[in-house]
PDB file of N, CA and C in Angstrom:
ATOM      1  N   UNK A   1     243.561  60.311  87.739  1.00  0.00           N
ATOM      2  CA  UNK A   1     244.756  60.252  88.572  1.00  0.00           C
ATOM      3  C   UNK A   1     245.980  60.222  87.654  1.00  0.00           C
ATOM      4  N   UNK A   2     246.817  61.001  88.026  1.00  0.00           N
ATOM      5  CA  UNK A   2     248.328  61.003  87.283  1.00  0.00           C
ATOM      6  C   UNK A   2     248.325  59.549  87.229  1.00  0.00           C
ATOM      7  N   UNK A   3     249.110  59.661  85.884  1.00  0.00           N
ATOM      8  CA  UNK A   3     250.541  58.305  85.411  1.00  0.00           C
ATOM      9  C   UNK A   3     251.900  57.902  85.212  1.00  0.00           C
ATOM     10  N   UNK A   4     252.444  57.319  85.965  1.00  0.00           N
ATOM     11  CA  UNK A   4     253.696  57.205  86.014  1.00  0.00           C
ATOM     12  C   UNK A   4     254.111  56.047  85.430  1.00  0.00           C
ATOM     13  N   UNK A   5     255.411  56.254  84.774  1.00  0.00           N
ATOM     14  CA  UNK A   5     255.904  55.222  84.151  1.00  0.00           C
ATOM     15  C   UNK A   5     257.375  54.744  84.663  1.00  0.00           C
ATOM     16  N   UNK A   6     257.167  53.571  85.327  1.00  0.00           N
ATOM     17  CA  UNK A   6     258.417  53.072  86.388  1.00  0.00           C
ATOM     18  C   UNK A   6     259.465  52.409  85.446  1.00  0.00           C
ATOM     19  N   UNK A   7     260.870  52.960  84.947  1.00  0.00           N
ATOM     20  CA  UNK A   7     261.650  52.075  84.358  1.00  0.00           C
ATOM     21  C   UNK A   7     263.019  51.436  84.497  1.00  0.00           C
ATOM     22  N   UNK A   8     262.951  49.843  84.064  1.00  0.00           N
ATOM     23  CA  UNK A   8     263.765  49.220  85.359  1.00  0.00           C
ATOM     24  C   UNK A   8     265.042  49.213  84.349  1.00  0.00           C
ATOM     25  N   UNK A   9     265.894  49.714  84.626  1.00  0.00           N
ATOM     26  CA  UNK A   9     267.247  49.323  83.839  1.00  0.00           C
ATOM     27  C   UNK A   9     267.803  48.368  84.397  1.00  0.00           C
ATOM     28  N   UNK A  10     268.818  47.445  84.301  1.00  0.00           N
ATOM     29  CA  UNK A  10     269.509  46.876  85.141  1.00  0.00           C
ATOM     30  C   UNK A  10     270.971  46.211  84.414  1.00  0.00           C
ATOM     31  N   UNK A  11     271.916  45.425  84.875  1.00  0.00           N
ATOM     32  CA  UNK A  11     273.248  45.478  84.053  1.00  0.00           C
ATOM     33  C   UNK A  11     272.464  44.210  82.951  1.00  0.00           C
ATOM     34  N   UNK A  12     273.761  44.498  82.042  1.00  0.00           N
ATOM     35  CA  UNK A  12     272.933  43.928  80.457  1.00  0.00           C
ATOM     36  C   UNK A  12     273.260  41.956  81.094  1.00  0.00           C
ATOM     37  N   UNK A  13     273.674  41.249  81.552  1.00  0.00           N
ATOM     38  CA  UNK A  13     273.898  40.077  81.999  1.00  0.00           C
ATOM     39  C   UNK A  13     273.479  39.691  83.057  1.00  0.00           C
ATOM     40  N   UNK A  14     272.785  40.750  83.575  1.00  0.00           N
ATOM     41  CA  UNK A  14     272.185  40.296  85.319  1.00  0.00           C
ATOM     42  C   UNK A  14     271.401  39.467  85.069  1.00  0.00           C
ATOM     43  N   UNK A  15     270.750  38.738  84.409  1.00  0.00           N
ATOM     44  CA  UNK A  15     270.000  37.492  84.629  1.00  0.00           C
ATOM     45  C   UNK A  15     270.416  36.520  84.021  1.00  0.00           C
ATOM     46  N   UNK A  16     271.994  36.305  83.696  1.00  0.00           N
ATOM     47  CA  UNK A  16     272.133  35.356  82.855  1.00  0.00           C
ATOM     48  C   UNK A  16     273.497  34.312  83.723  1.00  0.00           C
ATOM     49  N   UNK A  17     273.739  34.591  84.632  1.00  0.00           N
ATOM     50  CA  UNK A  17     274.578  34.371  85.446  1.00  0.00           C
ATOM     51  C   UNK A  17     273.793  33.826  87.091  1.00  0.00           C
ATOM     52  N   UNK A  18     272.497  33.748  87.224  1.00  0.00           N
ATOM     53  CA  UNK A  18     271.969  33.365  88.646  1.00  0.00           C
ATOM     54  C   UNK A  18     271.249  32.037  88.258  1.00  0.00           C
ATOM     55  N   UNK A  19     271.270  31.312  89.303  1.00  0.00           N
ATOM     56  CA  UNK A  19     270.638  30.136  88.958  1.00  0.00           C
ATOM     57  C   UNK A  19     269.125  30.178  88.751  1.00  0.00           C
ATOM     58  N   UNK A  20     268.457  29.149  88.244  1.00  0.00           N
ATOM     59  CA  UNK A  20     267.228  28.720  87.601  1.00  0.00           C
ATOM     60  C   UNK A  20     266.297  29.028  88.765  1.00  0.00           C
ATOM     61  N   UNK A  21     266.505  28.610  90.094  1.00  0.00           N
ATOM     62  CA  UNK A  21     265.708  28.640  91.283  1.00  0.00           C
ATOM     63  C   UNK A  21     265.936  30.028  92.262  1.00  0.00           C
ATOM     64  N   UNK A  22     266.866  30.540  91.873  1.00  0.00           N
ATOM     65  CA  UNK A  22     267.050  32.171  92.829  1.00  0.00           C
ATOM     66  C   UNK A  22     265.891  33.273  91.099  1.00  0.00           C
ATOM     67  N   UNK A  23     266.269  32.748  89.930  1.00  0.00           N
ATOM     68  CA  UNK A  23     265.303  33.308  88.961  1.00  0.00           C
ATOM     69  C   UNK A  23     263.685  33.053  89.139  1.00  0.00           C
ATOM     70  N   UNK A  24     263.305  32.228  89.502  1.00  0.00           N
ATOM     71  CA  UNK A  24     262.371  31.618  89.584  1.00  0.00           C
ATOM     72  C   UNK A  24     261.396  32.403  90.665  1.00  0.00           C
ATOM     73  N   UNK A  25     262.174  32.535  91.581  1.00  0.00           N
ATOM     74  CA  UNK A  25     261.629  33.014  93.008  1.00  0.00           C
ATOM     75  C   UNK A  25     261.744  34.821  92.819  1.00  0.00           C
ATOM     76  N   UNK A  26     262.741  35.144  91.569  1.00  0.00           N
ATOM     77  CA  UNK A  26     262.472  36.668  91.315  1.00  0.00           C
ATOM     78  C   UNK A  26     261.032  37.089  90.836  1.00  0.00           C
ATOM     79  N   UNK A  27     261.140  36.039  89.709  1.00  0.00           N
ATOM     80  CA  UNK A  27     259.630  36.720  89.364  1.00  0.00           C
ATOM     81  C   UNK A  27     258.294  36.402  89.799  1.00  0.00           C
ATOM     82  N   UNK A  28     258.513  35.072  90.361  1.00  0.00           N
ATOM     83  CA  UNK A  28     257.353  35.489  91.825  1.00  0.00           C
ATOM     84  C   UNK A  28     257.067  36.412  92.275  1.00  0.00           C
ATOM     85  N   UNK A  29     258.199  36.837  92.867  1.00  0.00           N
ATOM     86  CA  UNK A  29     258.088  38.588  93.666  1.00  0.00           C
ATOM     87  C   UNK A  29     257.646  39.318  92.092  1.00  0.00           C
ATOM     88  N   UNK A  30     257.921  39.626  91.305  1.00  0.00           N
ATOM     89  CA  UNK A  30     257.571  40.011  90.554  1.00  0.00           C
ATOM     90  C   UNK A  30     255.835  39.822  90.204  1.00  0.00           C
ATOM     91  N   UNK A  31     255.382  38.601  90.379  1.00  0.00           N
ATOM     92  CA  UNK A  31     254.346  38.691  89.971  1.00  0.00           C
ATOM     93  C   UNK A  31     253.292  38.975  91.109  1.00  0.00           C
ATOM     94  N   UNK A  32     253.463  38.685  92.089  1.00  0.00           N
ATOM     95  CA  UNK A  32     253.134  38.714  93.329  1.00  0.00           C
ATOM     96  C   UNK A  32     253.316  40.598  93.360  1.00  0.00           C
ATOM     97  N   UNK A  33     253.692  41.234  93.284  1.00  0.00           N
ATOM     98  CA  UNK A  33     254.039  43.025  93.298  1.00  0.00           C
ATOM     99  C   UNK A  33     252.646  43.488  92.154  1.00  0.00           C
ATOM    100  N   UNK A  34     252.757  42.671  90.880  1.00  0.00           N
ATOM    101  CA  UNK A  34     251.767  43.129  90.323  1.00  0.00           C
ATOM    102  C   UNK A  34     250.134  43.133  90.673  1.00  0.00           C
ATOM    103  N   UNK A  35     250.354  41.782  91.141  1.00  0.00           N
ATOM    104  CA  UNK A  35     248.629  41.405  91.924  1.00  0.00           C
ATOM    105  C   UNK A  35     248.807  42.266  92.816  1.00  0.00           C
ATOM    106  N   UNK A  36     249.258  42.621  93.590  1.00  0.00           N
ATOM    107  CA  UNK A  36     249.426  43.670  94.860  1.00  0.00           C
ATOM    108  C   UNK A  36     248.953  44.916  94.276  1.00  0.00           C
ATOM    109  N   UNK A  37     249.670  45.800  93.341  1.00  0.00           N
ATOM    110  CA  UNK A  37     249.324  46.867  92.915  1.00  0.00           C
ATOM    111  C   UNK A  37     247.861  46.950  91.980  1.00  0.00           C
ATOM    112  N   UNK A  38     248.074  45.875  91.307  1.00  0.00           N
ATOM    113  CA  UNK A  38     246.413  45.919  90.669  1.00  0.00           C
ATOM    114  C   UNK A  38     245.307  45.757  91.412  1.00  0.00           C
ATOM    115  N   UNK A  39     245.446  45.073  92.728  1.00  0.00           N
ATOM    116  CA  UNK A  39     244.033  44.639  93.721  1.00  0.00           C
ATOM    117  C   UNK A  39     243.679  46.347  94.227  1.00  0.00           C
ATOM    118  N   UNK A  40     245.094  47.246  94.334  1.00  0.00           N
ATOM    119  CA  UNK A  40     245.120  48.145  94.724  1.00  0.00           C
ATOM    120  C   UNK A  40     244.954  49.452  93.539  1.00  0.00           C
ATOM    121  N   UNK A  41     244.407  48.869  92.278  1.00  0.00           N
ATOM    122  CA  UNK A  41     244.122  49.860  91.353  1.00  0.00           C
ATOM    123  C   UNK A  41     245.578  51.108  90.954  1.00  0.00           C
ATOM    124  N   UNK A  42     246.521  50.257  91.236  1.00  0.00           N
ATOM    125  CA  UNK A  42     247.790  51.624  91.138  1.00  0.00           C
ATOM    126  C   UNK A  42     248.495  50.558  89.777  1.00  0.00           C
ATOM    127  N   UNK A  43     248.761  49.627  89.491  1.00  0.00           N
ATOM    128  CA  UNK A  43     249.420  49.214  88.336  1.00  0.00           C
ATOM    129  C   UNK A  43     248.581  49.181  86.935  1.00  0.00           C
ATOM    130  N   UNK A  44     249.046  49.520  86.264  1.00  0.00           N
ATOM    131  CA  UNK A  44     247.525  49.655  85.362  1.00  0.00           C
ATOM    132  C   UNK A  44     248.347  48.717  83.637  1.00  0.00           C
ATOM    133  N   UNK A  45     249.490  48.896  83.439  1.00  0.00           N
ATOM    134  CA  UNK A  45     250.531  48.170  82.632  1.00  0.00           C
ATOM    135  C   UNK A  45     251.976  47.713  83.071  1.00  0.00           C
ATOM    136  N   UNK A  46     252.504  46.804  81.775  1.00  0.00           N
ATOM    137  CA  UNK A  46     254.416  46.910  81.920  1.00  0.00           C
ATOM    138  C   UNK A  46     254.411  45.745  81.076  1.00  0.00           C
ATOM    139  N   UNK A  47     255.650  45.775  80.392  1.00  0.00           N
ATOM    140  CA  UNK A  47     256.179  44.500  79.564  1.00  0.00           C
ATOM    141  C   UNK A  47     257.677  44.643  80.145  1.00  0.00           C
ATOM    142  N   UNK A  48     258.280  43.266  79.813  1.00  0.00           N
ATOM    143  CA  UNK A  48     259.759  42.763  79.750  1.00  0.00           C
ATOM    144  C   UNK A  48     260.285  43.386  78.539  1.00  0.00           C
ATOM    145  N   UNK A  49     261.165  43.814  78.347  1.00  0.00           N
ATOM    146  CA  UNK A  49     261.481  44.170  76.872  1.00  0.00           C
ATOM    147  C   UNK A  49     262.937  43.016  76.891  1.00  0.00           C
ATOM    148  N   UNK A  50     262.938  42.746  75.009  1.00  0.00           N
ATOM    149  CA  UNK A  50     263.845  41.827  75.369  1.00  0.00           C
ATOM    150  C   UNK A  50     265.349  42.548  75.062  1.00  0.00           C
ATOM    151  N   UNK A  51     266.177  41.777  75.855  1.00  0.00           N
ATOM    152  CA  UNK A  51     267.749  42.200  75.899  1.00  0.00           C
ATOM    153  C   UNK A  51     268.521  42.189  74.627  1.00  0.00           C
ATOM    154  N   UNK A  52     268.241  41.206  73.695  1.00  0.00           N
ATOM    155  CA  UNK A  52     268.992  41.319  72.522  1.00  0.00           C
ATOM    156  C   UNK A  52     268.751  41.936  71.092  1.00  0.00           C
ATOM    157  N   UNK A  53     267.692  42.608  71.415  1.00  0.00           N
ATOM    158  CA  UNK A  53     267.091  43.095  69.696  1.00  0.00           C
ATOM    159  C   UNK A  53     266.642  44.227  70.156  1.00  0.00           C
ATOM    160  N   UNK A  54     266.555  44.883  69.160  1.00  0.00           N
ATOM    161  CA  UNK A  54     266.042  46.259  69.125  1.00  0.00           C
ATOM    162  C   UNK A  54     266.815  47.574  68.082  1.00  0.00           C
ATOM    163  N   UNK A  55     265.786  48.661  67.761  1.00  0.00           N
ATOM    164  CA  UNK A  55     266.637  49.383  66.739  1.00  0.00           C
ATOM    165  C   UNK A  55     266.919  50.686  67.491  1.00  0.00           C
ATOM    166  N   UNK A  56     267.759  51.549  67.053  1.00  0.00           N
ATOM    167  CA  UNK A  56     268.100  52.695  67.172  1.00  0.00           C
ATOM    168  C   UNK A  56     267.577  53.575  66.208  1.00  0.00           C
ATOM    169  N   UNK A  57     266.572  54.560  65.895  1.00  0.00           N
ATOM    170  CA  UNK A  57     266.447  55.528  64.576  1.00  0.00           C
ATOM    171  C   UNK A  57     266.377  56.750  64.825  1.00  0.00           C
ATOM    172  N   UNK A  58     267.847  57.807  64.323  1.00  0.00           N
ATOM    173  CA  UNK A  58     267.891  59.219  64.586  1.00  0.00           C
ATOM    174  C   UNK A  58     267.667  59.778  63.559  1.00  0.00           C
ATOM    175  N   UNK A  59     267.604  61.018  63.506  1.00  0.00           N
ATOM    176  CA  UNK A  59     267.913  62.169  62.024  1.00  0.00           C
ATOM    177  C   UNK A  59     268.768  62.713  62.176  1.00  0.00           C
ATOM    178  N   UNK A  60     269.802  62.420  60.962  1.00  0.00           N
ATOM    179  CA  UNK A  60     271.167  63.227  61.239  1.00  0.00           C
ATOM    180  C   UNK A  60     270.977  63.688  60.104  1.00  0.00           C
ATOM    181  N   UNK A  61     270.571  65.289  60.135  1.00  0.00           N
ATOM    182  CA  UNK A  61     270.458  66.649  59.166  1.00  0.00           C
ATOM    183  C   UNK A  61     269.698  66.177  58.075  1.00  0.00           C
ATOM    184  N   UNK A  62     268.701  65.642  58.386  1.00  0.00           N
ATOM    185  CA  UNK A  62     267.545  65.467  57.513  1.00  0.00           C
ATOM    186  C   UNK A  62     267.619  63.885  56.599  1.00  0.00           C
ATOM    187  N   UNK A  63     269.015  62.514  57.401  1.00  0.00           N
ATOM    188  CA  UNK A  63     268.924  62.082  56.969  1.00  0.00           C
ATOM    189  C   UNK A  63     268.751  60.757  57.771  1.00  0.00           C
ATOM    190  N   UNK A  64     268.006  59.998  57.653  1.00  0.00           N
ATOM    191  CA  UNK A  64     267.083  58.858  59.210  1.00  0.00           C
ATOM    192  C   UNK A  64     268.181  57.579  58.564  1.00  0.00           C
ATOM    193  N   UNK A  65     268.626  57.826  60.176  1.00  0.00           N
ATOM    194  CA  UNK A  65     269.835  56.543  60.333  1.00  0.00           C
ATOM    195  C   UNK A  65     268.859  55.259  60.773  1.00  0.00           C
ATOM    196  N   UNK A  66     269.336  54.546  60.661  1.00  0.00           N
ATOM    197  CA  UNK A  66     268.318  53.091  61.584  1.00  0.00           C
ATOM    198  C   UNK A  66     269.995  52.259  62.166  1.00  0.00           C
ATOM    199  N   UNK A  67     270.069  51.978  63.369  1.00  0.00           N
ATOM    200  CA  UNK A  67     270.823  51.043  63.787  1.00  0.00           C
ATOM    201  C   UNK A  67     270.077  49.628  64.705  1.00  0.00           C
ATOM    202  N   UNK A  68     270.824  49.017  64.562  1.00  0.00           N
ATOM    203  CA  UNK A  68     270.728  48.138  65.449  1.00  0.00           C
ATOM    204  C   UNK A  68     270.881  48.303  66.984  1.00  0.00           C
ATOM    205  N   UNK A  69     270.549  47.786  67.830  1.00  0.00           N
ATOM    206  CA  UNK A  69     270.666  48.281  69.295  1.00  0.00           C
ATOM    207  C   UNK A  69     269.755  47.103  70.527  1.00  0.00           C
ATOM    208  N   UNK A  70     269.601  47.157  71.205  1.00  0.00           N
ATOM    209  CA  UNK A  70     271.397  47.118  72.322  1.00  0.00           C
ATOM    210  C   UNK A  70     272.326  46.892  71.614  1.00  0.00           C
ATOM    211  N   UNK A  71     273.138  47.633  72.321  1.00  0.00           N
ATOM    212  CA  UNK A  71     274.969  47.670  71.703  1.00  0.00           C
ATOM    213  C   UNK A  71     275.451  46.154  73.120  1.00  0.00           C
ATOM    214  N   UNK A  72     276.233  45.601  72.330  1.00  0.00           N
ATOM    215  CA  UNK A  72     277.054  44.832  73.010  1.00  0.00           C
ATOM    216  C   UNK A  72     278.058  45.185  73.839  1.00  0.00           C
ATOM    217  N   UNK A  73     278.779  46.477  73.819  1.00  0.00           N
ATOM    218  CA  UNK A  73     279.141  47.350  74.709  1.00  0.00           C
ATOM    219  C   UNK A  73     278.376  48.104  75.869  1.00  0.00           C
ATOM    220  N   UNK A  74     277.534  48.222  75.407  1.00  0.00           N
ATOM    221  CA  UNK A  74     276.542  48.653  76.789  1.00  0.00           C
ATOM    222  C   UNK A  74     276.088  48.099  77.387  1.00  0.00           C
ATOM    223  N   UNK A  75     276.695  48.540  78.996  1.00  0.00           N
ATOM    224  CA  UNK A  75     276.493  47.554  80.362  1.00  0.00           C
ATOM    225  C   UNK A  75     275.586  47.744  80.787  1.00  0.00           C
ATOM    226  N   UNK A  76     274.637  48.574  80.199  1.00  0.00           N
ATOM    227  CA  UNK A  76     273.066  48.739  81.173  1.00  0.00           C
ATOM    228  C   UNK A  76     272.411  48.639  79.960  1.00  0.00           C
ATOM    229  N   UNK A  77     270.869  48.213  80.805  1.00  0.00           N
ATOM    230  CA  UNK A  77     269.949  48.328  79.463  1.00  0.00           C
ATOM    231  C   UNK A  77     268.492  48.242  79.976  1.00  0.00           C
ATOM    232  N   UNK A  78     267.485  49.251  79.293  1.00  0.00           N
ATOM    233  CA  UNK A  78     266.068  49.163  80.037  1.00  0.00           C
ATOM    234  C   UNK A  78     265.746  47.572  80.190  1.00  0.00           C
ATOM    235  N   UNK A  79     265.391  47.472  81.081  1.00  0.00           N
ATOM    236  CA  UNK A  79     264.804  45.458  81.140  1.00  0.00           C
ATOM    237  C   UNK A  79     263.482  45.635  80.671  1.00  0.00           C
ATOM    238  N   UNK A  80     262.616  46.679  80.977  1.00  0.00           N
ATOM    239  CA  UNK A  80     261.387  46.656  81.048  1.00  0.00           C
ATOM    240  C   UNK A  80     261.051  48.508  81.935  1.00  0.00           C
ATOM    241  N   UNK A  81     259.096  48.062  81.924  1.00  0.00           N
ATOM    242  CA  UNK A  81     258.777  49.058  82.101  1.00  0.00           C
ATOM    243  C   UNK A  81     257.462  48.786  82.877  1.00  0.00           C
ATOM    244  N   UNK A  82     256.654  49.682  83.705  1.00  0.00           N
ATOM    245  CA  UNK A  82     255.703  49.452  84.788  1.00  0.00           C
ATOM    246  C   UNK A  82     255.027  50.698  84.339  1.00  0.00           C
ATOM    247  N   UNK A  83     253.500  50.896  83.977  1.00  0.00           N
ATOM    248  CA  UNK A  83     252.860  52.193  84.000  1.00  0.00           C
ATOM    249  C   UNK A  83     252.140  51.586  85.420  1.00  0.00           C
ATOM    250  N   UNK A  84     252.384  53.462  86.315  1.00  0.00           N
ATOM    251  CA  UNK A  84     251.390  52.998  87.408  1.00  0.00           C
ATOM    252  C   UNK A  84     250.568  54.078  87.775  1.00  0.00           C
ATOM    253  N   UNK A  85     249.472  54.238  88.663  1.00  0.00           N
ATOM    254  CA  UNK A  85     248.937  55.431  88.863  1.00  0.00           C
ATOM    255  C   UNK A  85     248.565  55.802  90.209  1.00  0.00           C
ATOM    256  N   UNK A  86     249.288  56.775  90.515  1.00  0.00           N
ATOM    257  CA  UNK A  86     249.941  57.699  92.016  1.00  0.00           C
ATOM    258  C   UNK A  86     248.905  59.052  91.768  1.00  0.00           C
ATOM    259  N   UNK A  87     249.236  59.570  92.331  1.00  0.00           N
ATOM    260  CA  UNK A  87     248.710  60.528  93.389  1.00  0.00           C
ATOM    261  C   UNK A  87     249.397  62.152  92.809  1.00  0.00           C
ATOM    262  N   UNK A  88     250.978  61.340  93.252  1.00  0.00           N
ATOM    263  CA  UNK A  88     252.119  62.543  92.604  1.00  0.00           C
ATOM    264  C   UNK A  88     253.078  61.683  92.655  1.00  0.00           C
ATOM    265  N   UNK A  89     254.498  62.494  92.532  1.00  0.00           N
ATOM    266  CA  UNK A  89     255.718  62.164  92.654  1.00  0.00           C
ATOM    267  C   UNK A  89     256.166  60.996  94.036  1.00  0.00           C
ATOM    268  N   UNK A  90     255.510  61.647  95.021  1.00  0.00           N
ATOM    269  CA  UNK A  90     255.633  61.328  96.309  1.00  0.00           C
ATOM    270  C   UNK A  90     254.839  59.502  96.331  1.00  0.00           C
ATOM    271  N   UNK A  91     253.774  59.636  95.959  1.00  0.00           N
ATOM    272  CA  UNK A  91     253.289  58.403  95.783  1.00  0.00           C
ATOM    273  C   UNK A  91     253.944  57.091  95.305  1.00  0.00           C
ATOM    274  N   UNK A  92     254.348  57.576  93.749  1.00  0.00           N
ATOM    275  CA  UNK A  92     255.454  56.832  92.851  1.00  0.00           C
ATOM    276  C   UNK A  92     256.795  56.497  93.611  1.00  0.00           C
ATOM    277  N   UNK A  93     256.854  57.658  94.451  1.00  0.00           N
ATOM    278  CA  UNK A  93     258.334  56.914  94.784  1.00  0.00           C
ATOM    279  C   UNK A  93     258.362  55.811  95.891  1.00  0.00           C
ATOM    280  N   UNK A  94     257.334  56.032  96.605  1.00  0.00           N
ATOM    281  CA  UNK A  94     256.527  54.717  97.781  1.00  0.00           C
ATOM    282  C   UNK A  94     256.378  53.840  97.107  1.00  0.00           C
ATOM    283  N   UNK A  95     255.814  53.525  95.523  1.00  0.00           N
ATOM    284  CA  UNK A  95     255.131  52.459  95.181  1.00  0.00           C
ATOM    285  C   UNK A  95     256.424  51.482  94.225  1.00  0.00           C
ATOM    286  N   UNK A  96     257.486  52.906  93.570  1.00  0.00           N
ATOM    287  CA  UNK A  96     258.685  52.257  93.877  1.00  0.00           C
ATOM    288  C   UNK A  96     259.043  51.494  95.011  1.00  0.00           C
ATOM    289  N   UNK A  97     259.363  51.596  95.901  1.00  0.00           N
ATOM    290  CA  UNK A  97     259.934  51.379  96.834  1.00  0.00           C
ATOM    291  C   UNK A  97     259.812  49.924  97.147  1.00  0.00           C
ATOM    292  N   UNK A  98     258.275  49.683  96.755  1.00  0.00           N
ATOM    293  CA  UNK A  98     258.172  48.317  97.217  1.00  0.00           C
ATOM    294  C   UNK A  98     258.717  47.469  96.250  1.00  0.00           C
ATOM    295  N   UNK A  99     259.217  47.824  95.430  1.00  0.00           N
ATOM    296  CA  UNK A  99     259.035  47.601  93.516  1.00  0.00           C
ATOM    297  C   UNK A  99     259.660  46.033  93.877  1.00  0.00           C
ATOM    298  N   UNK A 100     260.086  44.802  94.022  1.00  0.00           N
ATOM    299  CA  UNK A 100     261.216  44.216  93.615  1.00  0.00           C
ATOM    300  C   UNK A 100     262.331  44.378  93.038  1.00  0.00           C
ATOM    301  N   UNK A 101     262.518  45.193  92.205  1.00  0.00           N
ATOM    302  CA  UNK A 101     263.298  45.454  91.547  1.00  0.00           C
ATOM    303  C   UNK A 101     264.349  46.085  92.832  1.00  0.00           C
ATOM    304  N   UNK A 102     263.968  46.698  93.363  1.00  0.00           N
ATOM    305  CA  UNK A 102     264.793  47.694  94.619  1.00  0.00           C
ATOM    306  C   UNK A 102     265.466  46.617  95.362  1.00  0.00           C
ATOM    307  N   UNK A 103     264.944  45.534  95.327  1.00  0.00           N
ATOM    308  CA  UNK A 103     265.716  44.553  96.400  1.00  0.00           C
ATOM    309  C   UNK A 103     267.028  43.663  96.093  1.00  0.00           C
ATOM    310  N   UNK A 104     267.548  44.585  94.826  1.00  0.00           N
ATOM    311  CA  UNK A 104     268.752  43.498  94.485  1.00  0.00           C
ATOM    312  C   UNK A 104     269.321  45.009  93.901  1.00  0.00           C
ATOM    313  N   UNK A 105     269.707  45.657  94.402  1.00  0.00           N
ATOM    314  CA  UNK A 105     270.654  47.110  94.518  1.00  0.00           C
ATOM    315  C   UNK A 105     270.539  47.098  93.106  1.00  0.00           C
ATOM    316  N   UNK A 106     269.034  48.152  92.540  1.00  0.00           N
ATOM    317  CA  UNK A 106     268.859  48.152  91.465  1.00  0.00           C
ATOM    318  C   UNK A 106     268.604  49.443  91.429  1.00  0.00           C
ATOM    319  N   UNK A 107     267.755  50.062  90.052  1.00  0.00           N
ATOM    320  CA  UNK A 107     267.703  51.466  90.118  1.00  0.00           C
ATOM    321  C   UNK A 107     266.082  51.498  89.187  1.00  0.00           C
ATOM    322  N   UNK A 108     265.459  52.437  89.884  1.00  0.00           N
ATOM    323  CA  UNK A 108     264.219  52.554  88.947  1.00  0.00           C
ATOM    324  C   UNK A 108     264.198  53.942  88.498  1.00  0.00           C
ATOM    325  N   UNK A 109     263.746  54.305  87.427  1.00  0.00           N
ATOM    326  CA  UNK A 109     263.770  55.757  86.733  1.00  0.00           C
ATOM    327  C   UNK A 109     262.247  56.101  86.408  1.00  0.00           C
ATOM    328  N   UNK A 110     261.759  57.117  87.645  1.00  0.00           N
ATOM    329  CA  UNK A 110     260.249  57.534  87.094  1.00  0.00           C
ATOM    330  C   UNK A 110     260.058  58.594  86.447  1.00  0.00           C
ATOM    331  N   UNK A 111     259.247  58.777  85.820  1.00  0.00           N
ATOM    332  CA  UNK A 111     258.467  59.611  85.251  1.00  0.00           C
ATOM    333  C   UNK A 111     256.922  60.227  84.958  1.00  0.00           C
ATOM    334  N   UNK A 112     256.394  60.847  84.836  1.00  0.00           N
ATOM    335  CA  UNK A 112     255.189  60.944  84.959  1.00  0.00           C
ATOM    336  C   UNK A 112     255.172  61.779  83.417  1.00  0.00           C
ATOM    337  N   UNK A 113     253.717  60.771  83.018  1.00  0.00           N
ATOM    338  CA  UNK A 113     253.349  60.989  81.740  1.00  0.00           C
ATOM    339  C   UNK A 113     252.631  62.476  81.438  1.00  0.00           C
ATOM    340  N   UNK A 114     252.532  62.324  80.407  1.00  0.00           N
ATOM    341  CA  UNK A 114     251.797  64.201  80.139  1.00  0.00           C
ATOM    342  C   UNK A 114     251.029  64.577  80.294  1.00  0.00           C
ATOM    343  N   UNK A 115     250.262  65.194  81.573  1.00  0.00           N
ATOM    344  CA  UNK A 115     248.984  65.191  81.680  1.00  0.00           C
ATOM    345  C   UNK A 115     247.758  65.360  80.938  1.00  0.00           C
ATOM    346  N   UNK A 116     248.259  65.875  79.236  1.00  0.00           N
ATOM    347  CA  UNK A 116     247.382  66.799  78.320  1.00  0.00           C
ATOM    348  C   UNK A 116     247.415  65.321  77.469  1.00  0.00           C
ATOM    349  N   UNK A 117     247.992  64.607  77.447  1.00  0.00           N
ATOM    350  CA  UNK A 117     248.055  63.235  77.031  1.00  0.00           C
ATOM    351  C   UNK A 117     246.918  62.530  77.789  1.00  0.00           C
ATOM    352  N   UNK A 118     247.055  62.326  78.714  1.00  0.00           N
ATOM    353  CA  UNK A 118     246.463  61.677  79.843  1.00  0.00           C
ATOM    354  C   UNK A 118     244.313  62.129  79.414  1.00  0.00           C
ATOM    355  N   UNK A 119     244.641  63.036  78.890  1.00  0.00           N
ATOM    356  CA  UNK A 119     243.325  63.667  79.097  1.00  0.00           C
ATOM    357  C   UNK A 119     242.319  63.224  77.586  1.00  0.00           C
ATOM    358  N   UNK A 120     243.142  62.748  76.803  1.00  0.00           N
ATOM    359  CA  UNK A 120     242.895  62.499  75.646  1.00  0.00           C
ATOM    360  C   UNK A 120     241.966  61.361  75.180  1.00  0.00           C
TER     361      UNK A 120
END
């Protein structure tokens, strides 16, 4: 079965500003979505990624930059990531739907992995 990879961006401070007990009860739903999808064989991975660390590494004309990253200027930032496994497009966007993440005017970005990958 195809794989999709659900990814949650959200603003770079959105969890740092809500109280301890409206947080608390997020990732409930959060964890509660995962048992849901795994009883149902459609979540198969996902990690939190964290907000303050991370590198940047390009090639600029044959010469490998490394930065630091998240930028402190940037108001969005991946939070994390969900591999799940649908059907098709159509599936993923249902299984979005239920996501938690959707319930606090958020945005999920899917994708579906490479099938020639997949086969490997």
């Amino acid at each position: 079965m195809p794989k999709f990879v659900l990814m949650l961006p959200h603003a770079r401070d959105r969890y740092t500003h809500i109280p301890e007990a409206e947080f608390m009860d997020l990732m409930t739903d959060y964890i509660g979505w995962v048992e849901e999808m795994s009883a149902q064989g459609k979540y198969l991975s996902g990690e939190k990624l964290n907000a303050d660390a991370g590198k940047i590494v390009t090639n600029k004309s044959g010469s490998i930059e490394v930065h630091d990253g998240p930028f402190a200027e940037v108001a969005e930032i991946l939070g994390g990531y969900m591999v799940i496994s649908a059907e098709d497009y159509d599936e993923a966007v249902e299984i979005a739907r239920s996501h938690p993440h959707m319930k606090h005017n958020e945005t999920i970005i899917i994708r579906q992995t490479d099938p020639a990958a997949d086969d490997e």
